[in-house]
C-alpha atoms as a PDB file:
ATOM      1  CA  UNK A   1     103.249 -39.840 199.875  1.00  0.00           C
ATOM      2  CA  UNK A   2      99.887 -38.281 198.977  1.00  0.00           C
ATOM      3  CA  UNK A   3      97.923 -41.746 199.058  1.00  0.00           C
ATOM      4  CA  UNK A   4      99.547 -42.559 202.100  1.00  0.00           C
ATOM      5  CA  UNK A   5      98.655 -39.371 203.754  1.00  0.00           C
ATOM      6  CA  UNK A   6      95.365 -39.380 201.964  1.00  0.00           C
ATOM      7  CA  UNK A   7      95.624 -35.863 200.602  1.00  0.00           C
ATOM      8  CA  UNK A   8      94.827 -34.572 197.358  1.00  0.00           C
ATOM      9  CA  UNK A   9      97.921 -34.165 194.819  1.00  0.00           C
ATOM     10  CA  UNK A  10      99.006 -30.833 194.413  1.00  0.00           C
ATOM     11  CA  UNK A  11     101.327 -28.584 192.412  1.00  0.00           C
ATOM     12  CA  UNK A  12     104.658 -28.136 194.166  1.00  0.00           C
ATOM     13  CA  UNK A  13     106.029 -24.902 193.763  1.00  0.00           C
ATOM     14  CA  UNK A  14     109.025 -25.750 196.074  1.00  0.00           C
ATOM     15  CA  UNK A  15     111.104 -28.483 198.173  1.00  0.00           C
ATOM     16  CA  UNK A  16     112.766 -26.381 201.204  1.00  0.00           C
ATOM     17  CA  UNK A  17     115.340 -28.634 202.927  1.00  0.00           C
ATOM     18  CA  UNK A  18     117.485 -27.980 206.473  1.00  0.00           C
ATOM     19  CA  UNK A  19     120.276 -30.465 207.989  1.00  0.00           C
ATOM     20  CA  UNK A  20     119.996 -30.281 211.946  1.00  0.00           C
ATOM     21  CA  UNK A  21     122.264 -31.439 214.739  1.00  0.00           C
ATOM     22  CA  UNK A  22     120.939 -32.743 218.060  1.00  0.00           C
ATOM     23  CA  UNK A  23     122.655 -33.220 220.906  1.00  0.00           C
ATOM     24  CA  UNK A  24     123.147 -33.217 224.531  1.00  0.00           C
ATOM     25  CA  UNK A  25     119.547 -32.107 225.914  1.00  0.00           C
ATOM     26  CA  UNK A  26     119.172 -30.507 223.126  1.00  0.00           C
ATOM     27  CA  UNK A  27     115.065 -30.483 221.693  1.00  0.00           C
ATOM     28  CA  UNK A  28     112.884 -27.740 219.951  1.00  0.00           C
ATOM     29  CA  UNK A  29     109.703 -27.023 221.716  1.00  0.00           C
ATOM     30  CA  UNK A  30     105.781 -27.551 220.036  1.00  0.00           C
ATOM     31  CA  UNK A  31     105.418 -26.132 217.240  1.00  0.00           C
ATOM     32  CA  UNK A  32     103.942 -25.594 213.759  1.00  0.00           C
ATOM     33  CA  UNK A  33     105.384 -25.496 210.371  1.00  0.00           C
ATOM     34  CA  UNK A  34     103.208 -23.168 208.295  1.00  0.00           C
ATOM     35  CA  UNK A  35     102.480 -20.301 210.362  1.00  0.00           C
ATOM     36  CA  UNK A  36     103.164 -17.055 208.319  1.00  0.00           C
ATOM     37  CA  UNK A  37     105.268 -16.294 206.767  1.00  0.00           C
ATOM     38  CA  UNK A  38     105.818 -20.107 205.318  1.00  0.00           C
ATOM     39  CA  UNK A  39     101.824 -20.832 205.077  1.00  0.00           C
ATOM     40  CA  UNK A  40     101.978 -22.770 201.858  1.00  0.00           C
ATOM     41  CA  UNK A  41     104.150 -25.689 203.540  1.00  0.00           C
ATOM     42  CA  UNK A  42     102.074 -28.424 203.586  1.00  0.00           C
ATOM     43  CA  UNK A  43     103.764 -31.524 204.125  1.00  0.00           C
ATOM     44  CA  UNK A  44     106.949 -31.904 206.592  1.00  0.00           C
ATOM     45  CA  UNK A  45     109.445 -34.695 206.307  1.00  0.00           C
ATOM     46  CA  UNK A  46     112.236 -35.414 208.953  1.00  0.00           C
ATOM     47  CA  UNK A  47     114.759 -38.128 207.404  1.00  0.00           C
ATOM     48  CA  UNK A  48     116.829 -39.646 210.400  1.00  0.00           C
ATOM     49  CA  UNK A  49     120.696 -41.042 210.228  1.00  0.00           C
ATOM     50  CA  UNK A  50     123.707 -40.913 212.566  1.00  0.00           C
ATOM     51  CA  UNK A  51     126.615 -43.351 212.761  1.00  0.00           C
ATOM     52  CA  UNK A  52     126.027 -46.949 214.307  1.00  0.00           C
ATOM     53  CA  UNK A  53     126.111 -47.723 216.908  1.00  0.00           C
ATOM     54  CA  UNK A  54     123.853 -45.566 218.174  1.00  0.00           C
ATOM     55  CA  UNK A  55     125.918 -42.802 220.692  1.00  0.00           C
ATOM     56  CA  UNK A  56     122.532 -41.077 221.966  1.00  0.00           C
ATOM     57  CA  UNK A  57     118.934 -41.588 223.097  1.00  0.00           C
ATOM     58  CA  UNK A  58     116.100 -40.065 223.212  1.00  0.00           C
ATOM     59  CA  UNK A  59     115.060 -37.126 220.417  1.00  0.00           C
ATOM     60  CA  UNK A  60     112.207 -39.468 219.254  1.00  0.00           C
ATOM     61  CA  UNK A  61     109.599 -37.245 217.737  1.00  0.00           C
ATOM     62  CA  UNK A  62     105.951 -36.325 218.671  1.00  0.00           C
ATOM     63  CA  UNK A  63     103.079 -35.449 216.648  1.00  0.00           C
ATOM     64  CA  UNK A  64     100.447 -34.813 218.187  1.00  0.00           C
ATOM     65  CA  UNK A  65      96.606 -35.303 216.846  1.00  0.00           C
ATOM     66  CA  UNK A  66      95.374 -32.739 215.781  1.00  0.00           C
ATOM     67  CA  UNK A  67      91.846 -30.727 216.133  1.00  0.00           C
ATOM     68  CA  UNK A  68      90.720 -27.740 214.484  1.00  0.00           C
ATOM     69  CA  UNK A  69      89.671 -24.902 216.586  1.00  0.00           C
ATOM     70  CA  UNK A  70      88.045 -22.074 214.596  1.00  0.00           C
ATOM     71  CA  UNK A  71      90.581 -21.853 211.402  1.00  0.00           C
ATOM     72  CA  UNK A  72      93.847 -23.211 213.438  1.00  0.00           C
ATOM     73  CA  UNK A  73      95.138 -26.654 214.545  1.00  0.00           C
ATOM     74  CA  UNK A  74      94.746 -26.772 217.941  1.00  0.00           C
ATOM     75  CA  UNK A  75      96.929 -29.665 220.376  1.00  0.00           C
ATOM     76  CA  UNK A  76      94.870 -32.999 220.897  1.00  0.00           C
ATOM     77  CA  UNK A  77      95.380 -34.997 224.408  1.00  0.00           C
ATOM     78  CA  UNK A  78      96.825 -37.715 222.165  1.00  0.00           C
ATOM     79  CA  UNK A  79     100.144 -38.608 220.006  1.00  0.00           C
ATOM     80  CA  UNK A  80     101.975 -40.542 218.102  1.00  0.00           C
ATOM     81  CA  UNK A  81     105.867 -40.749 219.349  1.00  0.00           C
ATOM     82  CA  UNK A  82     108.430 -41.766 216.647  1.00  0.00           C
ATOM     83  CA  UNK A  83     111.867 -42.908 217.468  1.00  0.00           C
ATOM     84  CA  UNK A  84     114.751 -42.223 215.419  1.00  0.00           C
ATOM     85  CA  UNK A  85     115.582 -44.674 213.099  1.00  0.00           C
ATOM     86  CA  UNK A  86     118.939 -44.814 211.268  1.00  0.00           C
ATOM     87  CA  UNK A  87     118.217 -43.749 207.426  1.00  0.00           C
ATOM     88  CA  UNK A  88     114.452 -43.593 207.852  1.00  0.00           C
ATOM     89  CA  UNK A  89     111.989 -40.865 206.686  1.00  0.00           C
ATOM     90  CA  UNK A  90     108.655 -39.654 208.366  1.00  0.00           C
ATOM     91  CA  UNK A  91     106.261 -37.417 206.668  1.00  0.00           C
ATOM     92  CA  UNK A  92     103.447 -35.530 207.922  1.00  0.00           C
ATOM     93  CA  UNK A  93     101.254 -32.373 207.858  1.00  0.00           C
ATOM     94  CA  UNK A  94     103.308 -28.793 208.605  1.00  0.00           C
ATOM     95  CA  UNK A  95      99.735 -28.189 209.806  1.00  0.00           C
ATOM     96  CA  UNK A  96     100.322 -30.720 212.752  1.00  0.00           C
ATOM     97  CA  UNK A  97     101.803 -29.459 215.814  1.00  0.00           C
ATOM     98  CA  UNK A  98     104.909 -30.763 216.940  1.00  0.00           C
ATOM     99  CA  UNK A  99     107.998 -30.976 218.897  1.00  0.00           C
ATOM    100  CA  UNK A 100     111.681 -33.099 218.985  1.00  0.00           C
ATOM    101  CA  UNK A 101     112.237 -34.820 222.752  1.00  0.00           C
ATOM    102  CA  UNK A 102     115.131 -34.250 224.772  1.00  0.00           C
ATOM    103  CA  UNK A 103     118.382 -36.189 223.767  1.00  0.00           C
ATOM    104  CA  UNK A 104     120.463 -37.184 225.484  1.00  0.00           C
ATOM    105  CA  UNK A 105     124.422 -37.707 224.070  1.00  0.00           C
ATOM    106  CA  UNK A 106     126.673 -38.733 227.008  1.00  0.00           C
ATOM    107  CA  UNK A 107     129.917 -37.943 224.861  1.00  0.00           C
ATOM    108  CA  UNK A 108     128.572 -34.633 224.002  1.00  0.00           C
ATOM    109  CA  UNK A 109     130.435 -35.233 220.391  1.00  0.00           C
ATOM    110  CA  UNK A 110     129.171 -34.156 217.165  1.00  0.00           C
ATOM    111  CA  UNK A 111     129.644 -37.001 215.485  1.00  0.00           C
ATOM    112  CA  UNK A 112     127.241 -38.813 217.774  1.00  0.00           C
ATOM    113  CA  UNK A 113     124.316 -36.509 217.736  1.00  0.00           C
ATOM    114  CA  UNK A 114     120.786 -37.522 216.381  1.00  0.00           C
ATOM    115  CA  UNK A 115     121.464 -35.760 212.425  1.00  0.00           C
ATOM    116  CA  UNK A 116     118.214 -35.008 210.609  1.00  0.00           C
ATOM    117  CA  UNK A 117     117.393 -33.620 207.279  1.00  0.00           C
ATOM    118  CA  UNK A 118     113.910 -31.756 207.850  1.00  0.00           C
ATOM    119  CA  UNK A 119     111.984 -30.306 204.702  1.00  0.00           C
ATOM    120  CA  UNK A 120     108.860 -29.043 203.520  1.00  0.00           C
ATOM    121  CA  UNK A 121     106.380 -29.823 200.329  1.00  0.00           C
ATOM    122  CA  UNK A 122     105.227 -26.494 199.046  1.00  0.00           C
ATOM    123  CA  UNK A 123     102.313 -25.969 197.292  1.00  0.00           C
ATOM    124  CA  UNK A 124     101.695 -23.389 194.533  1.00  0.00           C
ATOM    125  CA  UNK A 125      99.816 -20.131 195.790  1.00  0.00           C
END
């Protein structure tokens, strides 16, 4: 992961891990990872699976490119959009901002919704 995100190995002081649910029109909004008062997440990975066949669409993930403004990240005109894939992983920077599109889940079931297991790669202070 850090020679294919081209960043300098680092001593991780933690691995924080979440399991999310999404479904019907459900999304989360642009965002950031490592604001305060997480600011030592550097890398983000989002590992994809539901049950086949597929029940939803949508919920692909954007990242957008990012450009520094002073000492922030600031939102870049351009993206890269990543659809879900069944028992795939993506990694990038908590520094980059973010967001999950709208899904869409006809039968409104849980079973069917776009399941994710998001983390972050801490560093040591």
């Amino acid at each position: 992961m850090f020679t294919t995100l081209n960043v300098p190995e680092f001593s991780i002081s933690k691995f924080e891990t979440q399991l999310t649910a999404h479904n019907d029109r459900n999304f989360y909004k642009t965002h950031v990872d490592n604001q305060y008062p997480v600011n030592t997440r550097v890398i983000t990975y989002v590992y994809y699976f539901y049950q086949e066949p597929k029940a939803f669409t949508g919920g692909n993930l954007r990242i957008y490119d990012s450009k520094i403004q002073g000492k922030y990240y600031s939102k870049a005109d351009t993206f890269k959009t990543i659809e879900p894939e069944n028992n795939s992983i993506v990694f990038f920077f908590s520094s980059y901002l973010h967001e999950v599109l709208p899904v869409s889940c006809p039968s409104q079931a849980f079973a069917d919704s776009r399941f994710t297991i998001n983390g972050w790669i801490h560093r040591t202070n």
